[in-house]
PDB file of N, CA and C in Angstrom:
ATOM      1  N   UNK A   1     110.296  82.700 100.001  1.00  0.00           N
ATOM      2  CA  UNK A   1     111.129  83.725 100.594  1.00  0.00           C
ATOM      3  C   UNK A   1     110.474  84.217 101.893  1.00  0.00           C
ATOM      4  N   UNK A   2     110.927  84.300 102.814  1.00  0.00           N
ATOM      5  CA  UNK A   2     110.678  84.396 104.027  1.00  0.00           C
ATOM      6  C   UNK A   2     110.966  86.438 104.208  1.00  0.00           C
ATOM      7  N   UNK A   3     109.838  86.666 104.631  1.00  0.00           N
ATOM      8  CA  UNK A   3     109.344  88.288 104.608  1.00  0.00           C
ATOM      9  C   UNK A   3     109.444  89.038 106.136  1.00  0.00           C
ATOM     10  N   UNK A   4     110.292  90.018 106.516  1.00  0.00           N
ATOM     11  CA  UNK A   4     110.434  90.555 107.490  1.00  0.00           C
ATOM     12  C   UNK A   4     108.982  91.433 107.688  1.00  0.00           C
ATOM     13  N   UNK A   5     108.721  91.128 108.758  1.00  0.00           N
ATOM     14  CA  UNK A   5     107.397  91.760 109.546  1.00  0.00           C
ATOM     15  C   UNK A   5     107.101  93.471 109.333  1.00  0.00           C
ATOM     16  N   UNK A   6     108.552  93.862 108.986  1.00  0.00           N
ATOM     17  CA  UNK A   6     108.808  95.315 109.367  1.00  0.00           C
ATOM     18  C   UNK A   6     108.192  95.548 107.396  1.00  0.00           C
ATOM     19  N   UNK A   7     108.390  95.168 106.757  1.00  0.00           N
ATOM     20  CA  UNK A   7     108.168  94.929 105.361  1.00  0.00           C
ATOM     21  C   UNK A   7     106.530  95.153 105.206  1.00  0.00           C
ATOM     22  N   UNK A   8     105.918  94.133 105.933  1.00  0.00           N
ATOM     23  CA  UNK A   8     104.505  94.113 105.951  1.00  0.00           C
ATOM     24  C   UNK A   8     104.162  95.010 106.516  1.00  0.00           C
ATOM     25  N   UNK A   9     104.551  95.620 107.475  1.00  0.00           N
ATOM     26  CA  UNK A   9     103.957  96.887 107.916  1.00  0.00           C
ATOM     27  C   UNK A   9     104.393  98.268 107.281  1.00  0.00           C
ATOM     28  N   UNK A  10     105.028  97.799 106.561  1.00  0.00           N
ATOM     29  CA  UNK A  10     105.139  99.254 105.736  1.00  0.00           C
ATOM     30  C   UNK A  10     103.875 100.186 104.470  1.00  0.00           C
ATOM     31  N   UNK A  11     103.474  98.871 104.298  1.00  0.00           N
ATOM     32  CA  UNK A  11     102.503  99.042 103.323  1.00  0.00           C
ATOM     33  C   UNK A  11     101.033  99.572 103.950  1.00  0.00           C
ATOM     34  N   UNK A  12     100.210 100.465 103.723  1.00  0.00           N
ATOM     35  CA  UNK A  12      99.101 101.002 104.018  1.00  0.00           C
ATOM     36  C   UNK A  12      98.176 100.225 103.852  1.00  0.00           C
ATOM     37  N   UNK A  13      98.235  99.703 102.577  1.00  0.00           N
ATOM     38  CA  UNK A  13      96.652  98.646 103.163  1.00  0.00           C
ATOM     39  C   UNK A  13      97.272  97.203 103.540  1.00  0.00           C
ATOM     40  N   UNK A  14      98.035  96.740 103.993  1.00  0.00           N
ATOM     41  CA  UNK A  14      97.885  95.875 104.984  1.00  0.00           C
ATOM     42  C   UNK A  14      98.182  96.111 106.476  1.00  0.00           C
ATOM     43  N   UNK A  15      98.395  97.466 106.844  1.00  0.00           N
ATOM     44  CA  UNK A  15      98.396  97.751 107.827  1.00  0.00           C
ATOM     45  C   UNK A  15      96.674  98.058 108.051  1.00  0.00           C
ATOM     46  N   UNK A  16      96.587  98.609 107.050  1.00  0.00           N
ATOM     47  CA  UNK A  16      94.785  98.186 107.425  1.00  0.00           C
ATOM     48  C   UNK A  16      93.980  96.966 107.484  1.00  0.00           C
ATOM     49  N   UNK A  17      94.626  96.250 106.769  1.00  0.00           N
ATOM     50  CA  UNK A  17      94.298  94.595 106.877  1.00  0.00           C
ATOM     51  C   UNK A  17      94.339  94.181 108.817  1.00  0.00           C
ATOM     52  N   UNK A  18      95.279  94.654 108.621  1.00  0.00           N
ATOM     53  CA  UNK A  18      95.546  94.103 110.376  1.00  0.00           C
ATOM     54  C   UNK A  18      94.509  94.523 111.108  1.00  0.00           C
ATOM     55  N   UNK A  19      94.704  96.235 110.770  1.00  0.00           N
ATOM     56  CA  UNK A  19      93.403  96.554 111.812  1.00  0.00           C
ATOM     57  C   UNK A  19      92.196  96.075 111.628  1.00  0.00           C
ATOM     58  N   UNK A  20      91.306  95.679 110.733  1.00  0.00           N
ATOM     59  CA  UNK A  20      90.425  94.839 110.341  1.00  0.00           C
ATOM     60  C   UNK A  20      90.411  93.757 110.769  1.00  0.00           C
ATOM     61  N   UNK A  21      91.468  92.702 110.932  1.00  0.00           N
ATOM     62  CA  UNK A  21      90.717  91.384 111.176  1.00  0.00           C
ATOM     63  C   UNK A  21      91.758  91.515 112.725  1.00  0.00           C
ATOM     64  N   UNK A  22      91.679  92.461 113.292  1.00  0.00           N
ATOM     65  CA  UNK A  22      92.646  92.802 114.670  1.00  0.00           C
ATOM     66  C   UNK A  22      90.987  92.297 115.472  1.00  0.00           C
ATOM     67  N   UNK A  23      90.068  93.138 114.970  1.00  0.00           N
ATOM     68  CA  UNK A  23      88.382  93.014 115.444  1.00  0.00           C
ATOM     69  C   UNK A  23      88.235  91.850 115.436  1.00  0.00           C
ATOM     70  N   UNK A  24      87.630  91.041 114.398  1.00  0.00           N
ATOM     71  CA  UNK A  24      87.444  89.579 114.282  1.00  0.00           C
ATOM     72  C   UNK A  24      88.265  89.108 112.914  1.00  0.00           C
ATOM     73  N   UNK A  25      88.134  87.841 112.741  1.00  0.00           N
ATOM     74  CA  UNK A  25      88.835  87.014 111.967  1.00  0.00           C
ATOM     75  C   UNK A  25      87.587  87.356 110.121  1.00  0.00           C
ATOM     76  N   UNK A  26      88.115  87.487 109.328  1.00  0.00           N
ATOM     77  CA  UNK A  26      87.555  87.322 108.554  1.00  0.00           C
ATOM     78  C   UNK A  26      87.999  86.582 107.167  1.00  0.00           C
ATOM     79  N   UNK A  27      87.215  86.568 106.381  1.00  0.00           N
ATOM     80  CA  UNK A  27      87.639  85.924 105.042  1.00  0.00           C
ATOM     81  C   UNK A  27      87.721  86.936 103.995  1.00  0.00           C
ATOM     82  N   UNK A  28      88.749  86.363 102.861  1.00  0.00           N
ATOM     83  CA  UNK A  28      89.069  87.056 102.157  1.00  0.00           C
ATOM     84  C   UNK A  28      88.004  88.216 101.295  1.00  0.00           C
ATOM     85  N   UNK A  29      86.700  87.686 101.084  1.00  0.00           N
ATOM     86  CA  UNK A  29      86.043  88.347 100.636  1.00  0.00           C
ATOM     87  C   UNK A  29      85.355  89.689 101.146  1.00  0.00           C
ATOM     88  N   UNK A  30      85.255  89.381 102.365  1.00  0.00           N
ATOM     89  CA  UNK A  30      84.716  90.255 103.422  1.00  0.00           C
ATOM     90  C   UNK A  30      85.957  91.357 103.796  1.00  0.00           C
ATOM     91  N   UNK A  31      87.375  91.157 103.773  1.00  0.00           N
ATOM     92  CA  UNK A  31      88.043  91.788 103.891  1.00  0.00           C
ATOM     93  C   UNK A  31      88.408  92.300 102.574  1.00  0.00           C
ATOM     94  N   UNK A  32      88.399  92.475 101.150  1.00  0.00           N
ATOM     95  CA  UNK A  32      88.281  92.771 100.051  1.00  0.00           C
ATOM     96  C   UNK A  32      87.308  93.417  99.775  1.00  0.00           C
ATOM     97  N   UNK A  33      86.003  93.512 100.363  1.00  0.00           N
ATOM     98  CA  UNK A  33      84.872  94.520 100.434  1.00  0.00           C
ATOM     99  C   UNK A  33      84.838  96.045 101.082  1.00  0.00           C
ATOM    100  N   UNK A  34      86.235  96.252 101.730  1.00  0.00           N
ATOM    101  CA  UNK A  34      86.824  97.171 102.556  1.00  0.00           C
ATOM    102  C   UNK A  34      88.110  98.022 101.814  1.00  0.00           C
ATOM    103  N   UNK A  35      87.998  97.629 100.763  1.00  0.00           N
ATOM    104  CA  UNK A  35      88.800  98.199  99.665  1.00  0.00           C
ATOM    105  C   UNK A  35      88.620  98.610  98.412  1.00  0.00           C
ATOM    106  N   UNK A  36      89.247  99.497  97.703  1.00  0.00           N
ATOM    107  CA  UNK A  36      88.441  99.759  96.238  1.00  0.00           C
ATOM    108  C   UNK A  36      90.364  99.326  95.519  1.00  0.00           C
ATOM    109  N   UNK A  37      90.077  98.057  95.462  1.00  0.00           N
ATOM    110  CA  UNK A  37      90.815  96.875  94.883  1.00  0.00           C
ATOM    111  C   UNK A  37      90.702  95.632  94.543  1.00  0.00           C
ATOM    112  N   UNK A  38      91.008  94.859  93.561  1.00  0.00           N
ATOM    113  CA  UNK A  38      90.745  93.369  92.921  1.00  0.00           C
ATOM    114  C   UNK A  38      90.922  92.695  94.146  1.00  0.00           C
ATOM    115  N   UNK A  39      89.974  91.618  94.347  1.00  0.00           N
ATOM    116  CA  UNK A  39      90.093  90.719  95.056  1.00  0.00           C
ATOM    117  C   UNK A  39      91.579  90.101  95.064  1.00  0.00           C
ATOM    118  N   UNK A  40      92.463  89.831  93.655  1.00  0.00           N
ATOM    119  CA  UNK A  40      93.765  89.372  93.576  1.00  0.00           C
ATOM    120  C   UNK A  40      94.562  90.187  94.425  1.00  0.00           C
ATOM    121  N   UNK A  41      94.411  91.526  94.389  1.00  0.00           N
ATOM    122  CA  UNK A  41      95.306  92.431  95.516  1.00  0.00           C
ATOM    123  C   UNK A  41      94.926  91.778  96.651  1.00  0.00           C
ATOM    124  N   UNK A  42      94.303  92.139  96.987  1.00  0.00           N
ATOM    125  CA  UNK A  42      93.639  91.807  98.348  1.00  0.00           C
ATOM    126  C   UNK A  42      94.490  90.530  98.502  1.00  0.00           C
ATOM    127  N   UNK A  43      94.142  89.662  97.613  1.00  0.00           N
ATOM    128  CA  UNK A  43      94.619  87.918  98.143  1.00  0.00           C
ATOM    129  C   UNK A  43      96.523  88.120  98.442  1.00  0.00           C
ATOM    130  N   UNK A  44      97.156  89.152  97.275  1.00  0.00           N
ATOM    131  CA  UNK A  44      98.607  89.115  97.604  1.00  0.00           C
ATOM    132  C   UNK A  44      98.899  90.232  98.553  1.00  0.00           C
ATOM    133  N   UNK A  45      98.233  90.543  99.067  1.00  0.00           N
ATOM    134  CA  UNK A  45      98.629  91.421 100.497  1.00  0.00           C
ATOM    135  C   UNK A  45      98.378  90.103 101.625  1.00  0.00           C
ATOM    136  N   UNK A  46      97.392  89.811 101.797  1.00  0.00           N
ATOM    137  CA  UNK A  46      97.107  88.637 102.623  1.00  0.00           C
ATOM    138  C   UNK A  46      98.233  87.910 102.417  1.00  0.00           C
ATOM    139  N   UNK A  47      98.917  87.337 101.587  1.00  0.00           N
ATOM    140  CA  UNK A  47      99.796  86.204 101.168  1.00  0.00           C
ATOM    141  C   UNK A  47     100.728  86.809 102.176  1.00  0.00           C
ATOM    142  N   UNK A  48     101.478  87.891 102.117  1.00  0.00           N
ATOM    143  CA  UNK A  48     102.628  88.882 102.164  1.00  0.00           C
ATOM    144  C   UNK A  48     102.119  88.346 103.432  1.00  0.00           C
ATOM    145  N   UNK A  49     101.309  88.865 104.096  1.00  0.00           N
ATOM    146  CA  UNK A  49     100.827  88.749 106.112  1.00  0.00           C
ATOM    147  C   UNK A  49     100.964  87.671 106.410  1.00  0.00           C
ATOM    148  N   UNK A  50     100.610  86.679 105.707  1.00  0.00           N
ATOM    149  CA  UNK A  50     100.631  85.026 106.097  1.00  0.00           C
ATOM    150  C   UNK A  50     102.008  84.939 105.677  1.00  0.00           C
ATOM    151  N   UNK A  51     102.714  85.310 105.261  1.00  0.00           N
ATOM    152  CA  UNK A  51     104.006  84.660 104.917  1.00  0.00           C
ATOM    153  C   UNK A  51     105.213  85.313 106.334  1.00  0.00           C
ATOM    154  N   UNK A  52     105.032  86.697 106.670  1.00  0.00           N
ATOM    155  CA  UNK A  52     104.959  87.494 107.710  1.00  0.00           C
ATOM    156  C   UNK A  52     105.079  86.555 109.086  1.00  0.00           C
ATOM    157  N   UNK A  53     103.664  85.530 108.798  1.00  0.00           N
ATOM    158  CA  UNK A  53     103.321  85.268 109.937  1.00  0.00           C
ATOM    159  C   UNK A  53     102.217  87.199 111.213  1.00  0.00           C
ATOM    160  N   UNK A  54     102.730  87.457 110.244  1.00  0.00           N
ATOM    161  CA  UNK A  54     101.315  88.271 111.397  1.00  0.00           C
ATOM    162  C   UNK A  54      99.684  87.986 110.945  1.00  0.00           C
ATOM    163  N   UNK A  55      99.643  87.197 110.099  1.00  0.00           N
ATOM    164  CA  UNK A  55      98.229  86.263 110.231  1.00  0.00           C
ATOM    165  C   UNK A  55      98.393  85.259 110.240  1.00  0.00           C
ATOM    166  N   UNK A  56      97.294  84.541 110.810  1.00  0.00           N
ATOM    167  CA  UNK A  56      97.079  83.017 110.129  1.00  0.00           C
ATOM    168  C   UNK A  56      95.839  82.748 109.593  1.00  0.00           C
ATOM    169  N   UNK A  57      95.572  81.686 108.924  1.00  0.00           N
ATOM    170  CA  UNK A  57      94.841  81.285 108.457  1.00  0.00           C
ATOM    171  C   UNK A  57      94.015  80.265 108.877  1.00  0.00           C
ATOM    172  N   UNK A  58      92.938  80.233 109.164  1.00  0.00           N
ATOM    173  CA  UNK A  58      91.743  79.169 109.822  1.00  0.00           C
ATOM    174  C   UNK A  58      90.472  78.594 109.106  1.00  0.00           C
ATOM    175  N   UNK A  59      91.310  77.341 108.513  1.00  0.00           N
ATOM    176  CA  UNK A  59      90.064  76.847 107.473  1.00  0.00           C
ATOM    177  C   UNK A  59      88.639  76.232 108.373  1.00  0.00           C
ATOM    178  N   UNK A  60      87.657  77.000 107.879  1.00  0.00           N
ATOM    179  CA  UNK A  60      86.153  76.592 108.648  1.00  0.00           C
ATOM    180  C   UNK A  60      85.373  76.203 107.339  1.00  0.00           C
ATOM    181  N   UNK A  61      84.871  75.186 107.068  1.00  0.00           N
ATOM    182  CA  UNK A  61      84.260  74.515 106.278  1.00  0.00           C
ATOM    183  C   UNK A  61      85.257  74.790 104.973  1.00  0.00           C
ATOM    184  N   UNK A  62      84.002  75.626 103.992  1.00  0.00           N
ATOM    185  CA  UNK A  62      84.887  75.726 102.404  1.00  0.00           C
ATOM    186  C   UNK A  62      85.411  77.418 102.467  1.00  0.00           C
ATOM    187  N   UNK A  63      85.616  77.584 103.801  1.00  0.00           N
ATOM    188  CA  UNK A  63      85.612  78.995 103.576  1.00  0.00           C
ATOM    189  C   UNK A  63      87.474  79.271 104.301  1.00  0.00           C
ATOM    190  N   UNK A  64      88.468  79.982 104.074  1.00  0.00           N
ATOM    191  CA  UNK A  64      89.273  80.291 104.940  1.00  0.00           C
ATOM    192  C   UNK A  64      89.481  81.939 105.704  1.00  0.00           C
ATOM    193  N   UNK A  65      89.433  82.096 106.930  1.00  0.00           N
ATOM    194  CA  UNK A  65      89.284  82.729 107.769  1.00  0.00           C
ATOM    195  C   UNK A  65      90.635  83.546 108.071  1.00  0.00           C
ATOM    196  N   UNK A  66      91.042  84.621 108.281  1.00  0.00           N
ATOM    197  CA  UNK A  66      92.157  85.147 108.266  1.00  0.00           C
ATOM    198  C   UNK A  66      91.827  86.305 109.809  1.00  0.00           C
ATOM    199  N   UNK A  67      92.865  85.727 110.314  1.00  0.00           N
ATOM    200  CA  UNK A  67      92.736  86.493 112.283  1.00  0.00           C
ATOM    201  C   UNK A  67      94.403  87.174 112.393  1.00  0.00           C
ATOM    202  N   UNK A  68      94.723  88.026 113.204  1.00  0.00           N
ATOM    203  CA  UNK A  68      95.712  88.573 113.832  1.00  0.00           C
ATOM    204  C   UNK A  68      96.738  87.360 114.561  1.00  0.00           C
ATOM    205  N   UNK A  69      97.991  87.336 114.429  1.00  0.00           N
ATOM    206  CA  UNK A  69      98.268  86.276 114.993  1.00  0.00           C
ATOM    207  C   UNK A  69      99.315  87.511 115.868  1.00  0.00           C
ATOM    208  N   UNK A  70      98.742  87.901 117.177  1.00  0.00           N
ATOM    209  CA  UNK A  70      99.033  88.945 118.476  1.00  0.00           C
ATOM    210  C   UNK A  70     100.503  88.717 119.018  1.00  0.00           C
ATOM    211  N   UNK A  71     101.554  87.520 118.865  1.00  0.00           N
ATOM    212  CA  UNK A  71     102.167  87.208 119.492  1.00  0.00           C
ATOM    213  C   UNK A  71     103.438  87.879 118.604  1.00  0.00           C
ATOM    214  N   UNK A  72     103.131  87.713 117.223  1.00  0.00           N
ATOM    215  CA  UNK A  72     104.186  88.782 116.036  1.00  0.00           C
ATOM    216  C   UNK A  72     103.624  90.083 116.080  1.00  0.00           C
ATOM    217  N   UNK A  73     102.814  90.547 116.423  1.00  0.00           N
ATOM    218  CA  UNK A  73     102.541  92.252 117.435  1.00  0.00           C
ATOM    219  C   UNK A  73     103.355  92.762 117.814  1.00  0.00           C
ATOM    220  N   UNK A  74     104.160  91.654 119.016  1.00  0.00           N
ATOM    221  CA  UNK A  74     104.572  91.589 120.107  1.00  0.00           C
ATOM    222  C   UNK A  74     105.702  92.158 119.804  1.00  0.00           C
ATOM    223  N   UNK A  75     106.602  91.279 118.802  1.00  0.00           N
ATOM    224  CA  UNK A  75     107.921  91.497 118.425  1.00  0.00           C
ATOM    225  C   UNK A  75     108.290  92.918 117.799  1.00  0.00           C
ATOM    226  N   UNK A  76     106.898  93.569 116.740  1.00  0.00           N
ATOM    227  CA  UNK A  76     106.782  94.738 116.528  1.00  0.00           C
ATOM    228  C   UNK A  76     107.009  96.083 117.781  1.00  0.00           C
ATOM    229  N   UNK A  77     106.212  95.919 118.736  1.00  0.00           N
ATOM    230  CA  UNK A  77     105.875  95.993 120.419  1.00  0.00           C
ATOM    231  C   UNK A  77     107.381  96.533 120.647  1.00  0.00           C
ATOM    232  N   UNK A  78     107.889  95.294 120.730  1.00  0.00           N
ATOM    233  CA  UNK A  78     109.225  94.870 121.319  1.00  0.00           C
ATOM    234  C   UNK A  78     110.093  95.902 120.825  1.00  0.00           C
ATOM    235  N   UNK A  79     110.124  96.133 119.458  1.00  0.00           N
ATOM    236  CA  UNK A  79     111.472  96.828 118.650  1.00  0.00           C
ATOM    237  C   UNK A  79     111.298  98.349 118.932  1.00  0.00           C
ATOM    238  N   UNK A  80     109.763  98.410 119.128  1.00  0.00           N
ATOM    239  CA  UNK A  80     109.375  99.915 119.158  1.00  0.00           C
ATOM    240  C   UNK A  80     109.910 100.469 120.657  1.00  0.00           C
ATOM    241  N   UNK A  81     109.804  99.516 121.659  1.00  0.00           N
ATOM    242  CA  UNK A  81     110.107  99.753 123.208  1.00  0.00           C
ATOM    243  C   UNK A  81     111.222 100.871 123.625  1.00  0.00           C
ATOM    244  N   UNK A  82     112.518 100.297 122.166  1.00  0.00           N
ATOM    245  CA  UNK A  82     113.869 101.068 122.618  1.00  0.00           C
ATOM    246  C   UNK A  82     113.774 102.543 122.139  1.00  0.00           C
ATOM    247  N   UNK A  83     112.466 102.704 121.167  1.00  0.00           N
ATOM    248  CA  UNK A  83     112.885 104.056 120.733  1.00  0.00           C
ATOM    249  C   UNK A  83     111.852 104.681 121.884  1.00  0.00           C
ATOM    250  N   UNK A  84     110.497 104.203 122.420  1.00  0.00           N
ATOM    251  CA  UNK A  84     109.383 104.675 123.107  1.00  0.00           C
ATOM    252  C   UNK A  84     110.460 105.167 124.189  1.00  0.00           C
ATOM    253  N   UNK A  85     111.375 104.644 125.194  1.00  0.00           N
ATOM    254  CA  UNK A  85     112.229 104.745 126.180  1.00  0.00           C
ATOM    255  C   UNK A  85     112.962 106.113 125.738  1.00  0.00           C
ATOM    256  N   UNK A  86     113.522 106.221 125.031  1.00  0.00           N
ATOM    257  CA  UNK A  86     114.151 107.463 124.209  1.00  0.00           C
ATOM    258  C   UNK A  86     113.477 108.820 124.056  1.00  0.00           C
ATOM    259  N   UNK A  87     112.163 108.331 123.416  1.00  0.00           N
ATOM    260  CA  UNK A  87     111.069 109.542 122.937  1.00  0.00           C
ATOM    261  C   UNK A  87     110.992 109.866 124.594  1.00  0.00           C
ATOM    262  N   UNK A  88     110.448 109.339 125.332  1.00  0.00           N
ATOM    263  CA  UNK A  88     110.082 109.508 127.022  1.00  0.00           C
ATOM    264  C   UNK A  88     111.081 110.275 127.775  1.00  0.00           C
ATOM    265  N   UNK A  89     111.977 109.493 127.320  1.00  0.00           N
ATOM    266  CA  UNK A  89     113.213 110.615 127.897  1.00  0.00           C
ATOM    267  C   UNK A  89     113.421 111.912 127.306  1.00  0.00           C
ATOM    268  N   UNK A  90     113.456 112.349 126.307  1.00  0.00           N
ATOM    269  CA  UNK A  90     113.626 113.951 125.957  1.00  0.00           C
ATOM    270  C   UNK A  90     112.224 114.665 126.298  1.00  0.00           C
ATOM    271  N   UNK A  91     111.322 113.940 126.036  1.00  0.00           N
ATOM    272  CA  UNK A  91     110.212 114.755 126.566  1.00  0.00           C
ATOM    273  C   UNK A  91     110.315 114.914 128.028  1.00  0.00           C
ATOM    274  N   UNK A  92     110.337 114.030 128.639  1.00  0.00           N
ATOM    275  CA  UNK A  92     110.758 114.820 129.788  1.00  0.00           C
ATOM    276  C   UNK A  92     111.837 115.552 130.678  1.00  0.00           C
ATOM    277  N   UNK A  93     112.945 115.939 129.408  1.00  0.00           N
ATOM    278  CA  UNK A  93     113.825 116.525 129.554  1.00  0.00           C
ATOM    279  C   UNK A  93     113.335 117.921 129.109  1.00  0.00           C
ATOM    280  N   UNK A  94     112.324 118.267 127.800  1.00  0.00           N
ATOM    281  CA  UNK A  94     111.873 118.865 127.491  1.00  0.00           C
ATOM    282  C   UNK A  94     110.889 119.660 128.716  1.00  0.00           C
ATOM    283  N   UNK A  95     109.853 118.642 128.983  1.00  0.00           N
ATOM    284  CA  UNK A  95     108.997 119.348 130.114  1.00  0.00           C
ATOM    285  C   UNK A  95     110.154 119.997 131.138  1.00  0.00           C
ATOM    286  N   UNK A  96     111.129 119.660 131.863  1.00  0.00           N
ATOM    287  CA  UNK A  96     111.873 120.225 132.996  1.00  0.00           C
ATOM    288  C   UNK A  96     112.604 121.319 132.089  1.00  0.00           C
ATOM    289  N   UNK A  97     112.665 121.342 131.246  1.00  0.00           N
ATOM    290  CA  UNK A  97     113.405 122.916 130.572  1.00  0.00           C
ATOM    291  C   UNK A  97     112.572 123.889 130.281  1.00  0.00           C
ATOM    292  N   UNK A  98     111.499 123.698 130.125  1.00  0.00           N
ATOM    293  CA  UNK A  98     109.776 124.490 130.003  1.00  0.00           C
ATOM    294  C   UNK A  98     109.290 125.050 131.352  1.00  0.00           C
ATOM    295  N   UNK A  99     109.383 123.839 131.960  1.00  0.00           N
ATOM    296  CA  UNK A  99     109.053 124.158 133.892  1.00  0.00           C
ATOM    297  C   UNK A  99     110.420 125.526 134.221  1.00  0.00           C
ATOM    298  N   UNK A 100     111.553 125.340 134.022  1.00  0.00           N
ATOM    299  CA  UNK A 100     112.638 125.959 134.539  1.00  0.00           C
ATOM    300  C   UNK A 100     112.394 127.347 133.741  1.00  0.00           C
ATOM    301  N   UNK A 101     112.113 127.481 132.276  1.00  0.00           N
ATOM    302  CA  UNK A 101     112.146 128.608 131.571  1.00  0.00           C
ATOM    303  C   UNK A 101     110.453 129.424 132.324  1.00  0.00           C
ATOM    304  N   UNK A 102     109.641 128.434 132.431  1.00  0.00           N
ATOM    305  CA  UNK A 102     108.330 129.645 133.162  1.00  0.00           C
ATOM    306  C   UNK A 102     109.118 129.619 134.242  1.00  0.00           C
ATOM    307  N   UNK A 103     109.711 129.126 135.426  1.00  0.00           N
ATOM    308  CA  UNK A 103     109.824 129.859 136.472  1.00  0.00           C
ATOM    309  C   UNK A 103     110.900 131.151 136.688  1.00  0.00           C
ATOM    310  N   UNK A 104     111.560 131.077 135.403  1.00  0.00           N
ATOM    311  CA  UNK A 104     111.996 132.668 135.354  1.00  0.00           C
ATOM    312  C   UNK A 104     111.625 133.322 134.550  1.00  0.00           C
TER     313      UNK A 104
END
């Protein structure tokens, strides 16, 4: 089953997952040492991200390596843009009604 991005980021510790291997790439164990949870959690949050596609996976010897894959960021990035444009605009509709109310 193919997992919407917005899904994976809903959850708290894999939004911490991200920020973690956002730094460097790590392996499951090392990123499971950053939690007070079973390594099995750990492995089905990872699954959820790799399935996401906002990680990938990088086998280096017997070990597999788990990195940020920046380009599904992007699309996150992307969706957030239309509301950032919005928020920007009332605030600074806000500031010019603040400016107008001190100058009388």
């Amino acid at each position: 089953m193919r997992r919407d991005i917005f899904q994976a980021i809903a959850d708290p510790t894999r939004r911490a997952i991200i920020a973690l291997i956002a730094l460097q790439a790590m392996t499951p164990n090392a990123i499971a040492e950053n939690f007070n949870m079973t390594r099995q959690a750990v492995s089905k949050h990872l699954r959820i991200l790799t399935e996401c596609e906002l990680v990938k996976q990088d086998q280096q010897g017997r070990e597999i390596h788990y990195s940020l894959e920046i380009n599904k960021m992007k699309e996150i990035d992307n969706w957030l843009e239309q509301y950032r444009t919005i928020w920007e605009d009332r605030f600074n509709q806000l500031d010019n009604l603040l400016a107008t109310i001190k100058k009388n």
